[in-house]
N, C-alpha and C. Protein backbone atom coordinates (compact mmCIF):
# COMPACT_ATOMS: atom_id res chain seq x y z
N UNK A 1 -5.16 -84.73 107.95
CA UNK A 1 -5.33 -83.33 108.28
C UNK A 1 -6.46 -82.77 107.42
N UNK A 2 -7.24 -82.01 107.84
CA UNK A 2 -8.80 -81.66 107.14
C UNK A 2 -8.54 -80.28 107.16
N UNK A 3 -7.24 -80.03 106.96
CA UNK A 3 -6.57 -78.27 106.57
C UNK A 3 -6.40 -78.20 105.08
N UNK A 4 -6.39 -77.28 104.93
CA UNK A 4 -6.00 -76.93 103.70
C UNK A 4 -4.81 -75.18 103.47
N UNK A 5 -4.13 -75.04 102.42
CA UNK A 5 -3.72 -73.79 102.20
C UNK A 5 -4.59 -72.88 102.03
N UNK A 6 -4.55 -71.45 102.88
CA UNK A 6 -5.92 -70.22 102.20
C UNK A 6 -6.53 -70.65 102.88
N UNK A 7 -7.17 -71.75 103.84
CA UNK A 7 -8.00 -71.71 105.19
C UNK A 7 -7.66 -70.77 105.67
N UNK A 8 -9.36 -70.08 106.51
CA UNK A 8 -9.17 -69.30 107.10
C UNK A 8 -9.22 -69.65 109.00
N UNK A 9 -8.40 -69.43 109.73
CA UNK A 9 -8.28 -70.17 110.60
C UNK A 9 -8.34 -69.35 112.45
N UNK A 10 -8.51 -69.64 112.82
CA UNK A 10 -7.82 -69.56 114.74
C UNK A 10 -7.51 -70.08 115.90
N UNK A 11 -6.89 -69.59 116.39
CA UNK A 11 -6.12 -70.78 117.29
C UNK A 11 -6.57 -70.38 118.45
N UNK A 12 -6.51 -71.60 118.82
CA UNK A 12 -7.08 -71.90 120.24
C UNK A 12 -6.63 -72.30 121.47
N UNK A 13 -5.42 -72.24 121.46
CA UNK A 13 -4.51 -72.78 122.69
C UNK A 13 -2.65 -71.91 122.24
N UNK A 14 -2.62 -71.30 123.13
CA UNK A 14 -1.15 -71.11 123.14
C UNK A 14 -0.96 -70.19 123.42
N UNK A 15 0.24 -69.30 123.03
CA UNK A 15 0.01 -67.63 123.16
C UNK A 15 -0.12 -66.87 122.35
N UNK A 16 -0.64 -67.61 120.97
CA UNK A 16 -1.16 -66.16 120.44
C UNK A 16 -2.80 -66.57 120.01
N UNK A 17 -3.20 -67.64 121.34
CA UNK A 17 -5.05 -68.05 121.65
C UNK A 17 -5.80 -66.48 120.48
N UNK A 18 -6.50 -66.73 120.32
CA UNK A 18 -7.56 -66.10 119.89
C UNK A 18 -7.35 -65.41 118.24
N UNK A 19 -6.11 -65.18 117.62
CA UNK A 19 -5.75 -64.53 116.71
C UNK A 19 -6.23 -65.35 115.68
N UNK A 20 -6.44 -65.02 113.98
CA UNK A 20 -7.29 -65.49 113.11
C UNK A 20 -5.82 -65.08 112.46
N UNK A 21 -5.83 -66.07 110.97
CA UNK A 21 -4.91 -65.71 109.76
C UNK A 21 -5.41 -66.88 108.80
N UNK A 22 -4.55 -66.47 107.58
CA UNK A 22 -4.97 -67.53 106.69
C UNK A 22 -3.72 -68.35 106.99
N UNK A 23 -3.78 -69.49 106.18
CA UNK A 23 -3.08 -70.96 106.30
C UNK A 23 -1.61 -70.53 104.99
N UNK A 24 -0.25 -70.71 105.63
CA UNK A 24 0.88 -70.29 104.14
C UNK A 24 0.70 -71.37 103.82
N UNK A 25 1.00 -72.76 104.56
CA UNK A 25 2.02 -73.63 104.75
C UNK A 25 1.47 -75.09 105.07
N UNK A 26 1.49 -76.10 104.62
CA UNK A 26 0.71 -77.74 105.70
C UNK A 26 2.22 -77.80 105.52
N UNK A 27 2.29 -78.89 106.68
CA UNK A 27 3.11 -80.05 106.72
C UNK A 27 2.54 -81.00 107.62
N UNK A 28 2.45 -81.90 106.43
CA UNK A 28 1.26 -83.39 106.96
C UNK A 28 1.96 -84.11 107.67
N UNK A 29 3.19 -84.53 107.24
CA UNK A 29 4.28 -85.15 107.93
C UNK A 29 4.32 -85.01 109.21
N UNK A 30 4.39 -83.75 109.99
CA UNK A 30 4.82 -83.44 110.84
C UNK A 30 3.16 -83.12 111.39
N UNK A 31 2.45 -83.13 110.78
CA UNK A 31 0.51 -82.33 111.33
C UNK A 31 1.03 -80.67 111.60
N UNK A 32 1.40 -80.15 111.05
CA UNK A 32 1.59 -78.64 111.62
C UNK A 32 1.16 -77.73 110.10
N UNK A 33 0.75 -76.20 110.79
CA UNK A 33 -0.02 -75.71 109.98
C UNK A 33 1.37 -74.60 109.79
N UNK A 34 1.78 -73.47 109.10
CA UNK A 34 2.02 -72.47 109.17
C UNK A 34 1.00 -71.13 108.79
N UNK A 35 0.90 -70.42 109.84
CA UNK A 35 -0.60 -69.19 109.46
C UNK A 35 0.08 -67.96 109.62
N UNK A 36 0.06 -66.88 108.68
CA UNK A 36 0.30 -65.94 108.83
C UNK A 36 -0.25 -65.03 109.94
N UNK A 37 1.14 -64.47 110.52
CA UNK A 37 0.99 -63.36 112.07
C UNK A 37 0.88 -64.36 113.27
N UNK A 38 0.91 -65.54 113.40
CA UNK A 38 0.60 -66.19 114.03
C UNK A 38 1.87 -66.93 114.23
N UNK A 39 2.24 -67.19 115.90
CA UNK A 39 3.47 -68.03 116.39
C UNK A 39 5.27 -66.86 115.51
N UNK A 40 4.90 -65.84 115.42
CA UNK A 40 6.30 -64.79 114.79
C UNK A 40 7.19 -65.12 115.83
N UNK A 41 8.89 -65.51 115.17
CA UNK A 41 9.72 -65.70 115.53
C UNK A 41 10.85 -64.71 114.77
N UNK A 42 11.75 -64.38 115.37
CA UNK A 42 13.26 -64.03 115.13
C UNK A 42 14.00 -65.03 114.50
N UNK A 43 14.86 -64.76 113.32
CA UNK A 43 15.89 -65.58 113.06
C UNK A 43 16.80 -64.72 112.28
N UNK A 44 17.82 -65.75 112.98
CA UNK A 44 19.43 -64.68 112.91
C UNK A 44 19.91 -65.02 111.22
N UNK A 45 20.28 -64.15 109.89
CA UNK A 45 20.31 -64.52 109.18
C UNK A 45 21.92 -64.26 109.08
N UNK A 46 22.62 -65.29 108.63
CA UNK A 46 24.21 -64.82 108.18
C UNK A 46 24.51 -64.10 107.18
N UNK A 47 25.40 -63.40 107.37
CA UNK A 47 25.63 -62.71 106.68
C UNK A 47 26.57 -63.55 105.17
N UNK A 48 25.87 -62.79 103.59
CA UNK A 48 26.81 -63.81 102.58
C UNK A 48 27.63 -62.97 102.10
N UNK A 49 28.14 -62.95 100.82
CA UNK A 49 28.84 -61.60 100.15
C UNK A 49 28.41 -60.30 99.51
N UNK A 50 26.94 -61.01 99.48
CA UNK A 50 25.98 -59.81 98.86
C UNK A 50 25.26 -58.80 99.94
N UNK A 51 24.56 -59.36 100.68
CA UNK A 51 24.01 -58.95 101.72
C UNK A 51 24.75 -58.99 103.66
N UNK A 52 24.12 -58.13 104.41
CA UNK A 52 24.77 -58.11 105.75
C UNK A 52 24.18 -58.90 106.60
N UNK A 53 24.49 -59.66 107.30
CA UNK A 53 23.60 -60.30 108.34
C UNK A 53 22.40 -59.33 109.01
N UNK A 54 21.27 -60.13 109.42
CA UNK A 54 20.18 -59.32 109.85
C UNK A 54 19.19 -60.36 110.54
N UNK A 55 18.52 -59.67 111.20
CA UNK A 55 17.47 -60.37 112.29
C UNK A 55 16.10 -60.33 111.14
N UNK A 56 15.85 -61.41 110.95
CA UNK A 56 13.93 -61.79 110.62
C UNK A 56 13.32 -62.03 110.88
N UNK A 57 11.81 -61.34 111.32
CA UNK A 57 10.96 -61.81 111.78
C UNK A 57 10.11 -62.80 110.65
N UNK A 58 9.63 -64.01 111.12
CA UNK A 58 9.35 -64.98 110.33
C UNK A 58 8.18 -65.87 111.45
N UNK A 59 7.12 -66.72 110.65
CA UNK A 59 6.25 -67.43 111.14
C UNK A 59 6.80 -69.05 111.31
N UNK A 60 6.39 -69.36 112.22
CA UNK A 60 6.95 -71.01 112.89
C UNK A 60 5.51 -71.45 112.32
N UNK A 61 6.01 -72.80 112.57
CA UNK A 61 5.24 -73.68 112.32
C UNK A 61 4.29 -73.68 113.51
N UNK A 62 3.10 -74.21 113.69
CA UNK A 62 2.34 -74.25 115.21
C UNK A 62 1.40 -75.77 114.79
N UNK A 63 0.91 -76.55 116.05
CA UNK A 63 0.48 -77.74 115.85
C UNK A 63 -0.93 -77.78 114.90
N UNK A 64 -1.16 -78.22 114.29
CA UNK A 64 -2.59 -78.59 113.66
C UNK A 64 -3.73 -78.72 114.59
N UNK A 65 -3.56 -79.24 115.82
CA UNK A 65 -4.43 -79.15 116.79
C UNK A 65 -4.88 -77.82 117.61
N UNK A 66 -3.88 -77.08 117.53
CA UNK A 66 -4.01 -76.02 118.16
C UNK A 66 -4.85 -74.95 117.27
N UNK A 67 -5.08 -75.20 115.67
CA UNK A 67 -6.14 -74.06 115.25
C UNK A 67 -7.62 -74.80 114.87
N UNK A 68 -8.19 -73.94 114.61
CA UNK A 68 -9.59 -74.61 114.14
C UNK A 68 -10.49 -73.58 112.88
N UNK A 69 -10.94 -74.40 111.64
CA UNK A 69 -11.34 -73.09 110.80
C UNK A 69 -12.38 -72.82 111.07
N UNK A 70 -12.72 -71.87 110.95
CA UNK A 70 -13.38 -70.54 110.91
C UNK A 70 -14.43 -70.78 110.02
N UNK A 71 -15.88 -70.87 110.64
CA UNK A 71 -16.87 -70.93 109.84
C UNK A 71 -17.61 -69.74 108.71
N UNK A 72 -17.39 -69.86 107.55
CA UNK A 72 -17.60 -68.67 106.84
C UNK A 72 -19.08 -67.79 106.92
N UNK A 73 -19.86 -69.15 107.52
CA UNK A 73 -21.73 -68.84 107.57
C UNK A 73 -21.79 -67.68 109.07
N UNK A 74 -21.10 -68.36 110.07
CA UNK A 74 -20.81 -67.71 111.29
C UNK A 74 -19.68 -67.17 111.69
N UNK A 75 -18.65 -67.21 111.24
CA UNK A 75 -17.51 -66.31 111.51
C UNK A 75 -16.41 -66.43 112.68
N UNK A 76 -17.11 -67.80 113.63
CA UNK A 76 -16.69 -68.59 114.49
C UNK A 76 -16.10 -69.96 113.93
N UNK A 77 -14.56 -70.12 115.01
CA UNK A 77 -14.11 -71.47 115.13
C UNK A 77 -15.63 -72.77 114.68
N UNK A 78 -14.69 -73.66 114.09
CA UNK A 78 -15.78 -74.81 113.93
C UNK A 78 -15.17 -75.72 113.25
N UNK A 79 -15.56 -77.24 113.87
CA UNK A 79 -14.90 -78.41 113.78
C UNK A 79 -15.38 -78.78 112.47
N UNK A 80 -14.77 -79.61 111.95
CA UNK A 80 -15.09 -80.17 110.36
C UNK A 80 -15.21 -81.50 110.36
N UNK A 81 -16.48 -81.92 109.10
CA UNK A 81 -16.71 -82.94 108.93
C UNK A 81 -16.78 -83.46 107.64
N UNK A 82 -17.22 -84.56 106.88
CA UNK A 82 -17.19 -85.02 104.98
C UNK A 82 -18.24 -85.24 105.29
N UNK A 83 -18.85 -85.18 104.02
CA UNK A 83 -19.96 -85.76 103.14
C UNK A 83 -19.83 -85.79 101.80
N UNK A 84 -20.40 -86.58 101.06
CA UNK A 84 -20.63 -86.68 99.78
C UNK A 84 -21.83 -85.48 99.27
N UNK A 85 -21.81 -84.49 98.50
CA UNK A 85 -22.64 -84.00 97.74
C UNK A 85 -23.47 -84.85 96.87
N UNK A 86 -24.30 -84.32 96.05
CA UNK A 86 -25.39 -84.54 94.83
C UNK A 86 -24.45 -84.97 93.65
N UNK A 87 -23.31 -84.38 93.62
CA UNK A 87 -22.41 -85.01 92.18
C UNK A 87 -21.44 -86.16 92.68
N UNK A 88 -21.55 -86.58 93.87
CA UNK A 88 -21.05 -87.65 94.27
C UNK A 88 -19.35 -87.13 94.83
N UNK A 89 -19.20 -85.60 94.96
CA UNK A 89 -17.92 -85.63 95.43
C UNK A 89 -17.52 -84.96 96.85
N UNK A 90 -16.36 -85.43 97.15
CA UNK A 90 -16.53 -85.39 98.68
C UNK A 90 -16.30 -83.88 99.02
N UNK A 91 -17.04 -83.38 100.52
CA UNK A 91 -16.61 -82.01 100.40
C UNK A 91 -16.29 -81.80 102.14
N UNK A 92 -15.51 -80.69 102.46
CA UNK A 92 -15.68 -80.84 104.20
C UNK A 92 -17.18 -79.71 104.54
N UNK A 93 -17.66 -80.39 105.54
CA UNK A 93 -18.92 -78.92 106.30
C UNK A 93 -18.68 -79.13 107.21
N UNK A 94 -19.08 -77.72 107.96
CA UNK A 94 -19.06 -77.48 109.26
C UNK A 94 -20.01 -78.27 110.46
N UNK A 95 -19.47 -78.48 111.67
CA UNK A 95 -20.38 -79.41 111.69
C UNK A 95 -21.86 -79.25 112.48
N UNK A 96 -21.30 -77.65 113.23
CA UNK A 96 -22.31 -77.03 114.09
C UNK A 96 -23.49 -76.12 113.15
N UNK A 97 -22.84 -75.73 111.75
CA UNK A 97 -24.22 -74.92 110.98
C UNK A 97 -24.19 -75.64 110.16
N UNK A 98 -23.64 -77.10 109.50
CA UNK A 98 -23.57 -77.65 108.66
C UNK A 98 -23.53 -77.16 107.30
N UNK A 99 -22.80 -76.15 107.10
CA UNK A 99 -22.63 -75.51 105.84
C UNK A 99 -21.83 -76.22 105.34
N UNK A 100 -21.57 -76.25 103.85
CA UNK A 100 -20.77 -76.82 103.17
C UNK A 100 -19.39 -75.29 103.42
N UNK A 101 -18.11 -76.03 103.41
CA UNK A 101 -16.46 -75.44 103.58
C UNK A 101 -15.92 -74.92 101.95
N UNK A 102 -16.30 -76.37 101.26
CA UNK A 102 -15.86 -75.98 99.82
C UNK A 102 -16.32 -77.09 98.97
């Protein structure tokens, strides 16, 4: 996965296509991203001794394929690629303005 946490991201297939957020969450295991505002779900919370049961709105997980980050040079979706820098360490760039990611 060529994600990271704090990517800035958007998705591109589903129903919430077009929306931008940053990255909470990887799970490599599974390839899924969690992004804030993005894929919001309901969940029923039980009630314990302290607190009352209550409905939460909360973010799902959504596929890794389905977002793409966000080029910081252009501000548009954009696929990622490696290279080695000048100090010999690896970094991801974009691959359409070839900016360096980080």
């Amino acid at each position: 996965m060529k994600l990271k946490v704090g990517d800035k991201v958007v998705v591109i297939s589903g129903k919430d296509k077009g929306k931008e957020g940053k990255i909470i969450k990887t799970l490599r295991t599974a390839n899924k991203v969690v992004v804030e505002g993005v894929n919001v779900v309901k969940k029923h919370v039980k009630p314990n001794g302290q607190t009352a049961g209550s409905i939460v709105e909360m973010e799902a997980a959504i596929d890794a394929s389905n977002v793409m980050l966000v080029d910081p040079k252009t501000g548009k979706g954009t696929r990622i690629g490696h290279t080695i820098d000048k100090n010999g360490k690896k970094v991801r760039v974009a691959k359409k303005s070839n900016s360096t990611i980080d």
